[in-house]
N, C-alpha and C. Protein backbone atom coordinates (compact mmCIF):
# COMPACT_ATOMS: atom_id res chain seq x y z
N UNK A 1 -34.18 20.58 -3.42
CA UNK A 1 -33.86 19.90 -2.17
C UNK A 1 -32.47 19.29 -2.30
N UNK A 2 -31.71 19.65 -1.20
CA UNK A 2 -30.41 18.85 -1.05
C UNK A 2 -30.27 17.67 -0.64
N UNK A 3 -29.78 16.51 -1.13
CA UNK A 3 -29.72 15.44 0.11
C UNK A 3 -27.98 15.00 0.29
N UNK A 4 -28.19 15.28 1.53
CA UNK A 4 -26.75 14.63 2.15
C UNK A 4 -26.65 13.01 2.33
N UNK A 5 -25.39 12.86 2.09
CA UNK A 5 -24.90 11.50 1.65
C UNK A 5 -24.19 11.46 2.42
N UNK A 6 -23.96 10.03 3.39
CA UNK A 6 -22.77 9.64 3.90
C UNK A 6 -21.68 10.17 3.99
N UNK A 7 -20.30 10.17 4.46
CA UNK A 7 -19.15 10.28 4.05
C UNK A 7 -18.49 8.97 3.69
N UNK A 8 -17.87 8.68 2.76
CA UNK A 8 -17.40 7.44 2.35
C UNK A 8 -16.58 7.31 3.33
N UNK A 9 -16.39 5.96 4.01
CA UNK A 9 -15.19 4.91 4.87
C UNK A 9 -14.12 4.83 4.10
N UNK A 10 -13.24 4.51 4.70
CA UNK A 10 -12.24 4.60 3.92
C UNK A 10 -12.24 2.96 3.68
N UNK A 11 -10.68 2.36 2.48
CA UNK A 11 -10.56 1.39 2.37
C UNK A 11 -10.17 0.46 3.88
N UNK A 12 -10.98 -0.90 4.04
CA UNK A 12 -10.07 -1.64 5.34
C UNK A 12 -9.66 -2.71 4.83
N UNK A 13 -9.42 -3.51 5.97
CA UNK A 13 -7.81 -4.88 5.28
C UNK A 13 -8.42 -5.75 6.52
N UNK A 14 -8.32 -6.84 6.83
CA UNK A 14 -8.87 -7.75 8.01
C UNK A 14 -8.62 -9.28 7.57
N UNK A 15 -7.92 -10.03 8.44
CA UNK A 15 -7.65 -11.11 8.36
C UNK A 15 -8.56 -12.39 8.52
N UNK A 16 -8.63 -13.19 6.99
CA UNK A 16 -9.62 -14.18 6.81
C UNK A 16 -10.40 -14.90 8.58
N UNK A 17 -9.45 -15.49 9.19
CA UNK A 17 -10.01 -16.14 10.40
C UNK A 17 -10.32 -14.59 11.25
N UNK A 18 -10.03 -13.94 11.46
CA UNK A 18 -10.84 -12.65 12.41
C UNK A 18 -12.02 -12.40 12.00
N UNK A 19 -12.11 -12.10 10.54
CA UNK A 19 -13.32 -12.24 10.05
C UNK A 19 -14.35 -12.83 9.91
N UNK A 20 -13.99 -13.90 10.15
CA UNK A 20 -15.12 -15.02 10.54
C UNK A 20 -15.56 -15.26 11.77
N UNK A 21 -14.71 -15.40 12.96
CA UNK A 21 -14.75 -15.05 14.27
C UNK A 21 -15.63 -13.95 14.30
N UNK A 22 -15.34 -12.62 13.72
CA UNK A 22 -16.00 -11.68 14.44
C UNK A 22 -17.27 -11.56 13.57
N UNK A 23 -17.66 -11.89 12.57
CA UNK A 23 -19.36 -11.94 11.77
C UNK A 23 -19.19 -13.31 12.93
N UNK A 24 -19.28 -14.28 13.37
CA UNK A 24 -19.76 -15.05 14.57
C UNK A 24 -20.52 -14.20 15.50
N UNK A 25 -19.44 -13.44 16.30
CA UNK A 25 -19.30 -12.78 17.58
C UNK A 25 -20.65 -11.88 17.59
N UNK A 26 -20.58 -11.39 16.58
CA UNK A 26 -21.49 -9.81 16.12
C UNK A 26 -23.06 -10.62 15.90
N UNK A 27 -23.12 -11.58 15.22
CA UNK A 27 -24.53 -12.39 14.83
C UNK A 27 -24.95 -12.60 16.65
N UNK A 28 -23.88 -13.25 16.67
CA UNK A 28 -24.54 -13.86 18.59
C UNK A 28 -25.37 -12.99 19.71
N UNK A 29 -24.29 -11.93 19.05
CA UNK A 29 -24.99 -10.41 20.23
C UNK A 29 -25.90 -9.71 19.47
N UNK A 30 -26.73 -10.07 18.13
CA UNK A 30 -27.29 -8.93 17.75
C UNK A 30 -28.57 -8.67 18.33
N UNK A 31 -28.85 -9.52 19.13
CA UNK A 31 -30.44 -8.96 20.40
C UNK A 31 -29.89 -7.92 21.62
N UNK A 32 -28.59 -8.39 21.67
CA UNK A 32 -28.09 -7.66 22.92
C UNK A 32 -27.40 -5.85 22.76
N UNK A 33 -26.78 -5.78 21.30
CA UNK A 33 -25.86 -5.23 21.22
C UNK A 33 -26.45 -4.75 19.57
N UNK A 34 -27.61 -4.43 19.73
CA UNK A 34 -27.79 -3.97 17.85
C UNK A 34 -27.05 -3.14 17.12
N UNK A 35 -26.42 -2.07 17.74
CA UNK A 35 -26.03 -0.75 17.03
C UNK A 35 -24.42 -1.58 16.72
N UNK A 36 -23.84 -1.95 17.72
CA UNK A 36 -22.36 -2.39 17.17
C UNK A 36 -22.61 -3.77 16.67
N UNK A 37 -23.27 -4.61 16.52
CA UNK A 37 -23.34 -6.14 15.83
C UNK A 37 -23.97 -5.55 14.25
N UNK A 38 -24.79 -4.54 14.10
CA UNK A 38 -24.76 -3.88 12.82
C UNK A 38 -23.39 -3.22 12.18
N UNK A 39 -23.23 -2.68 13.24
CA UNK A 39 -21.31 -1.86 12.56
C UNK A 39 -20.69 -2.57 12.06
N UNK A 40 -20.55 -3.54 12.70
CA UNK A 40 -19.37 -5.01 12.54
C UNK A 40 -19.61 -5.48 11.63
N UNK A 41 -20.48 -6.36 11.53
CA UNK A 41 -20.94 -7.12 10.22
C UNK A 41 -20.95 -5.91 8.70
N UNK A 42 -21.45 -5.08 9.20
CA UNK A 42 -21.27 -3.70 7.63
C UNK A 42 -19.55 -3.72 7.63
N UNK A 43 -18.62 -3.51 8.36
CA UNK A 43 -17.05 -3.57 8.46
C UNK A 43 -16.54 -4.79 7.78
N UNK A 44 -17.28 -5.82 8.10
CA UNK A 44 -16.73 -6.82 7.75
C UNK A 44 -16.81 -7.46 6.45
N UNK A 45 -18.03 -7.01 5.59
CA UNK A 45 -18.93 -6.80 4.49
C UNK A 45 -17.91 -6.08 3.19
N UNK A 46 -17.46 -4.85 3.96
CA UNK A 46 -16.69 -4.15 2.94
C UNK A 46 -15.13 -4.63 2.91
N UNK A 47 -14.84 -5.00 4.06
CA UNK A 47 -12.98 -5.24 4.12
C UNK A 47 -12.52 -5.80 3.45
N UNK A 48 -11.49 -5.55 2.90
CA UNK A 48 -10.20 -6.89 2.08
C UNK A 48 -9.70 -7.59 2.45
N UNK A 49 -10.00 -9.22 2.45
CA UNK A 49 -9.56 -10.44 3.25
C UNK A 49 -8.50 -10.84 2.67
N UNK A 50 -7.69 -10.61 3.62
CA UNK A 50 -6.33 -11.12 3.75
C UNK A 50 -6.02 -12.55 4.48
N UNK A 51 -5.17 -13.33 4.24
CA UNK A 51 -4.78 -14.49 4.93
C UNK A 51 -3.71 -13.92 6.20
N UNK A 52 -3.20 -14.39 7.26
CA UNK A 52 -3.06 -13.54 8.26
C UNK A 52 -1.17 -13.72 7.55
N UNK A 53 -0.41 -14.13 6.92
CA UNK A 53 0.80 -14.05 6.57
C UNK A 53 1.13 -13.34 5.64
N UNK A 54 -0.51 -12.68 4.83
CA UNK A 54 -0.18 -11.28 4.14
C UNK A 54 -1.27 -10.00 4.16
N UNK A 55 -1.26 -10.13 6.14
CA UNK A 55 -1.87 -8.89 5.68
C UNK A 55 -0.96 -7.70 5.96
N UNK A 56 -0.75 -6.34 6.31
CA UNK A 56 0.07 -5.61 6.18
C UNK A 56 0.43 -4.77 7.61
N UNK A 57 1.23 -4.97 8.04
CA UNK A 57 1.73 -5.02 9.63
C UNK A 57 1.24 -3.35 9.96
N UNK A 58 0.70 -2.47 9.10
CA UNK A 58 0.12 -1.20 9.69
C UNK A 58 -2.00 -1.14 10.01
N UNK A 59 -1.84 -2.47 9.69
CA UNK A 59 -3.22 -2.78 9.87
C UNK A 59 -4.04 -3.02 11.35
N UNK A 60 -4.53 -2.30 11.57
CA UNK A 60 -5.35 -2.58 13.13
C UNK A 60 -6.15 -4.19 12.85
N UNK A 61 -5.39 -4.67 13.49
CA UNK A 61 -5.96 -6.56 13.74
C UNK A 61 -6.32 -6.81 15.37
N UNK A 62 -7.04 -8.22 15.55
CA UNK A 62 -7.43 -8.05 16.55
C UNK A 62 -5.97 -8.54 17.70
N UNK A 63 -5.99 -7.90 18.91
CA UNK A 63 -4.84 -8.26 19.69
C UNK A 63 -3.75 -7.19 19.54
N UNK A 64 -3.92 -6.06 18.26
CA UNK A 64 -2.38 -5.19 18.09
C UNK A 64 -3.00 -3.83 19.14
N UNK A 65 -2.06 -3.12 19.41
CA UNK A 65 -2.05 -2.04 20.08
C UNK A 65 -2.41 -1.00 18.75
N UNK A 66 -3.22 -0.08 19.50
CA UNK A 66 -3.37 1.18 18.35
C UNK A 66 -3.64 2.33 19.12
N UNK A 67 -2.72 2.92 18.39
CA UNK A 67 -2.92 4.85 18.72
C UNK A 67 -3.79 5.14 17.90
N UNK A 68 -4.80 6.09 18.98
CA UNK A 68 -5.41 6.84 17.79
C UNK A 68 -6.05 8.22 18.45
N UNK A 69 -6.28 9.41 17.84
CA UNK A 69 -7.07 10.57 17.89
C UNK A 69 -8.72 10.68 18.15
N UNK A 70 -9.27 10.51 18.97
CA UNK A 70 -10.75 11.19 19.23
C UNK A 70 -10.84 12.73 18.89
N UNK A 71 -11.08 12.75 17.57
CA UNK A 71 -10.85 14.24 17.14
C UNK A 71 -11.99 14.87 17.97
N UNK A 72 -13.02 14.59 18.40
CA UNK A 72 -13.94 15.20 18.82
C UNK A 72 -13.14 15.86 20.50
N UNK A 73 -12.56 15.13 20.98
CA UNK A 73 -12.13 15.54 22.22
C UNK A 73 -10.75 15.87 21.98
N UNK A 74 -10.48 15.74 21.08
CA UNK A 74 -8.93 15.90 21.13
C UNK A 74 -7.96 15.13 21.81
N UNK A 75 -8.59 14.01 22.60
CA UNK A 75 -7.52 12.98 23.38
C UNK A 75 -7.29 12.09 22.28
N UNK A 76 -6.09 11.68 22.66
CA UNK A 76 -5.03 10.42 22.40
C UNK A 76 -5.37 9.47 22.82
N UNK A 77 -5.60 8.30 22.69
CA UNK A 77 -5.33 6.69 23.63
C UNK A 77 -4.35 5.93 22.47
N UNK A 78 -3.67 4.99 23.96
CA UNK A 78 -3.47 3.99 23.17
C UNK A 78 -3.97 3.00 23.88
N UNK A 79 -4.46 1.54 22.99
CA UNK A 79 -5.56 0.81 23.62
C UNK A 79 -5.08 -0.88 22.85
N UNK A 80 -5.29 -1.79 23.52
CA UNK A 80 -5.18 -3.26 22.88
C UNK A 80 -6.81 -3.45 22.12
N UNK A 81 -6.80 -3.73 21.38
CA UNK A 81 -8.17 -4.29 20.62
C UNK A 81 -8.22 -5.75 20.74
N UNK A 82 -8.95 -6.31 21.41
CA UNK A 82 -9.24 -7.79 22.37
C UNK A 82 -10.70 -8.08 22.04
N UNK A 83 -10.93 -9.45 22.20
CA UNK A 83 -11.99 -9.92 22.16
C UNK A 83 -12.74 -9.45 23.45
N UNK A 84 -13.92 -9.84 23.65
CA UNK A 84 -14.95 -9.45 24.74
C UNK A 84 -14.64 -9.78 26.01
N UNK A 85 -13.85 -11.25 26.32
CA UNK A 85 -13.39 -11.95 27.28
C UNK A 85 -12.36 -11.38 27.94
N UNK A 86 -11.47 -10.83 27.13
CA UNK A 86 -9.76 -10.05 27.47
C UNK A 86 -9.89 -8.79 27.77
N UNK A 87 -11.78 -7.83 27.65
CA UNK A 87 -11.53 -6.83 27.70
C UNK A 87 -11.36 -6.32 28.79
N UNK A 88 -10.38 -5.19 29.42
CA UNK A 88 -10.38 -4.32 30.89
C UNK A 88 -9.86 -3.00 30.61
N UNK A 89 -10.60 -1.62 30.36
CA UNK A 89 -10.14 -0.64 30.13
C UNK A 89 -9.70 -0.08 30.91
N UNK A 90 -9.64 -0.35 32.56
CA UNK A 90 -8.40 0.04 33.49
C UNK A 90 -6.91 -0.92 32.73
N UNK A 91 -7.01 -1.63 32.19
CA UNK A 91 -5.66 -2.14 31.13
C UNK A 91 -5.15 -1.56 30.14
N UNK A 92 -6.55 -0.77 29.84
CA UNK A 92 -6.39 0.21 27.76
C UNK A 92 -6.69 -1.53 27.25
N UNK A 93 -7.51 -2.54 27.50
CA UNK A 93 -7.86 -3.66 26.51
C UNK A 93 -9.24 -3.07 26.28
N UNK A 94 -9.75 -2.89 25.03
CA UNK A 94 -10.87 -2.22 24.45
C UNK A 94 -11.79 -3.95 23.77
N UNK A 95 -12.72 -4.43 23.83
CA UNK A 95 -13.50 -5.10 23.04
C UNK A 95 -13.98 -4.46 21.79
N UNK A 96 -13.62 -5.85 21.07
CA UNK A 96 -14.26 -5.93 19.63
C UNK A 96 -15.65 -5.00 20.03
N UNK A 97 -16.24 -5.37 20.33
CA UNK A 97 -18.01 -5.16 20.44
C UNK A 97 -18.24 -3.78 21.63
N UNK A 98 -17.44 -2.64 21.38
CA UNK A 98 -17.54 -1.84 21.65
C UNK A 98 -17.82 -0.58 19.88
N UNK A 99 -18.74 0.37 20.13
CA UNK A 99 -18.58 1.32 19.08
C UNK A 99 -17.22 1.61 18.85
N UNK A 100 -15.95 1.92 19.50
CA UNK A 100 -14.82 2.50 19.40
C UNK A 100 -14.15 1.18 18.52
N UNK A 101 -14.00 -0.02 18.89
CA UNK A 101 -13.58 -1.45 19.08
C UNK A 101 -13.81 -1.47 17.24
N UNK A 102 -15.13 -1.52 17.36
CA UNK A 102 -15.45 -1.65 15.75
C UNK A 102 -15.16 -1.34 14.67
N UNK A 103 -14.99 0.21 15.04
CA UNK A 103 -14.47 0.96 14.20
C UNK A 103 -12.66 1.40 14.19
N UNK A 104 -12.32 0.94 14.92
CA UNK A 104 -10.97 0.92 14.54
C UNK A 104 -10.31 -0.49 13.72
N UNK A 105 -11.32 -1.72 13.97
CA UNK A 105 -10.63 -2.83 13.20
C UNK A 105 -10.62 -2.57 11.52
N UNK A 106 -9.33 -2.65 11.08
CA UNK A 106 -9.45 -2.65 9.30
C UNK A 106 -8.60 -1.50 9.16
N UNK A 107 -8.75 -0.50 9.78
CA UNK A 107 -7.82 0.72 9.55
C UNK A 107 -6.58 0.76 9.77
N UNK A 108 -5.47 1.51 8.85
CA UNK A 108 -4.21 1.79 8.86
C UNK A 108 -3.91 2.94 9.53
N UNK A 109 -2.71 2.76 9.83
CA UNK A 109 -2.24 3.93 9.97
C UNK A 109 -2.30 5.30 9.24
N UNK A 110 -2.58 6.49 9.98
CA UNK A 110 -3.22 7.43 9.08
C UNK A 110 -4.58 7.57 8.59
N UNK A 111 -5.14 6.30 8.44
CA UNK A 111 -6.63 6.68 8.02
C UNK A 111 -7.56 7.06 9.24
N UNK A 112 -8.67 7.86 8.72
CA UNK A 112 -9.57 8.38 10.23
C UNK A 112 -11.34 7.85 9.15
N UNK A 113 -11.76 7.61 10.28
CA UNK A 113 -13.60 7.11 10.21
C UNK A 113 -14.01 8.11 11.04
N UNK A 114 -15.00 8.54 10.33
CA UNK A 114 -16.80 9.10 10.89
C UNK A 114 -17.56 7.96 11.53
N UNK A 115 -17.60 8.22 12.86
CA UNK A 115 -17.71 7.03 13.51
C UNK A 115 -18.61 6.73 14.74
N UNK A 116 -19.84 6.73 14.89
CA UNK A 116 -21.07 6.95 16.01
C UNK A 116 -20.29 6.19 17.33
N UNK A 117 -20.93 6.70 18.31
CA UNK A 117 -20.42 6.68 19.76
C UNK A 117 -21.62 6.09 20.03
N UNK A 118 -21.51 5.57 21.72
CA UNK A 118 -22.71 5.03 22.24
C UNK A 118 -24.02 5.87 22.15
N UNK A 119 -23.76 7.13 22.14
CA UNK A 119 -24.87 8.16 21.90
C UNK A 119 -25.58 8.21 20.46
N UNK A 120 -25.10 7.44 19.84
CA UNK A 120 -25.41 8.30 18.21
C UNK A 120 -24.30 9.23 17.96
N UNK A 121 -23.39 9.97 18.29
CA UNK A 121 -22.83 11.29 17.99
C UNK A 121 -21.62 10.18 17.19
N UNK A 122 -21.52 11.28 15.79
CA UNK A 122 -20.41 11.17 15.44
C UNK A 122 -18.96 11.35 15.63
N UNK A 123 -17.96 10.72 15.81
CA UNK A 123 -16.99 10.90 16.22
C UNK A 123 -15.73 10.42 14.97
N UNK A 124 -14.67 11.33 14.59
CA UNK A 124 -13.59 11.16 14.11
C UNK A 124 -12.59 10.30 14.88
N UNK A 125 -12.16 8.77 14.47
CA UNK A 125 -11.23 8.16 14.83
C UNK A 125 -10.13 8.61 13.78
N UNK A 126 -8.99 8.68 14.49
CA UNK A 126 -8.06 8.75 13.17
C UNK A 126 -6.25 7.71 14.00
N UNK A 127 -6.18 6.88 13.45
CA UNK A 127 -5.01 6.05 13.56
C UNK A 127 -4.06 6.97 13.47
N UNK A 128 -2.88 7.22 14.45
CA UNK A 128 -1.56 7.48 14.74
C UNK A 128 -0.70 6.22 14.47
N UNK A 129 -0.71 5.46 15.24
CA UNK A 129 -0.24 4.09 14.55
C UNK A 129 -0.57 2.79 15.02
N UNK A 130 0.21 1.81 14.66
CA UNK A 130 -0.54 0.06 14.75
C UNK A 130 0.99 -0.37 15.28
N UNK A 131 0.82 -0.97 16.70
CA UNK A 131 1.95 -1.91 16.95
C UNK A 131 1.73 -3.43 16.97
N UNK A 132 1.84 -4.12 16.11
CA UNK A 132 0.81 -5.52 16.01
C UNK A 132 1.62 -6.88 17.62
N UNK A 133 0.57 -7.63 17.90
CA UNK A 133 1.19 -8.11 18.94
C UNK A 133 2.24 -9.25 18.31
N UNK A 134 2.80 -9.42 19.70
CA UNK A 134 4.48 -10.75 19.17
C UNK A 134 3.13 -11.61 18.98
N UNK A 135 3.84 -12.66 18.88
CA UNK A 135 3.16 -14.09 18.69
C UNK A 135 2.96 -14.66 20.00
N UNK A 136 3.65 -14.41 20.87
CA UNK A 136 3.62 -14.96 22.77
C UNK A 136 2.16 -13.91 23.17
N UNK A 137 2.25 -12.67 22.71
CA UNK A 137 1.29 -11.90 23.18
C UNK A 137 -0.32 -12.32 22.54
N UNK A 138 0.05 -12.19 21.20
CA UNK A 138 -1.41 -13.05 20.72
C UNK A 138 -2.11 -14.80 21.27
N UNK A 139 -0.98 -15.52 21.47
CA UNK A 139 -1.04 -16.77 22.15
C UNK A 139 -1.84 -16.58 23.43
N UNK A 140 -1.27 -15.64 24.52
CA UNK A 140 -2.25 -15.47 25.63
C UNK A 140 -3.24 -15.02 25.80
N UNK A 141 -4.17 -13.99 24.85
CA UNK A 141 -5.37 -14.05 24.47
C UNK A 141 -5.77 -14.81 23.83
């Protein structure tokens, strides 16, 4: 008998106070929102906590803009990664506490996740790149 194993995640990076914020965020919703308040907290479990003055400006944080590949469809977006409150995807502002949302926080540029959709279906995210926000832009969220 064969047994299939996971595909390993790649390494992620996430800034000490986001991290705590978002194991908050994810605990609060986990009656509402099981499948992504499980993602999150497992994301947040494995990441490398950084203090936010060294983490590494190709890092998807919360508030930066990110390109990335839906290999499954082959589309492009680029999208703000926002808390729940800021989110409006007629804007491209995506919530934390979305499957997509989740799985792009921690990743660099270049790296891609095996990554479940609202369906269950796996989906390839893969980072094109990270434009992190000014400081005026993070201030207004």
């Amino acid at each position: 008998m064969t047994r299939r194993t996971a595909p390993k995640r790649p390494p992620i990076h996430m800034i000490d106070t986001e991290a705590d914020t978002l194991a908050d965020l994810a605990v609060g919703v986990q009656d509402r929102l099981r499948q992504v308040s499980e993602l999150l907290l497992e994301e947040i479990s494995r990441a490398t906590i950084h203090r936010a003055d060294r983490i590494p400006g190709n890092v998807v944080t919360m508030n930066a803009e990110v390109e990335f590949v839906d290999e499954a469809s082959g589309a492009t977006r680029i999208v703000q990664l926002v808390y729940p409150r800021q989110a409006d995807i007629a804007a491209n502002r995506i919530s934390i506490l979305t499957p997509v949302g989740a799985g792009l926080i921690g990743l660099r540029d270049g790296q891609s996740i095996l990554w479940p959709d609202r369906e269950g279906n796996e989906r390839r995210l893969t980072i094109v790149k990270v434009r992190q926000a000014s400081c005026d832009e993070a201030m207004a969220n």
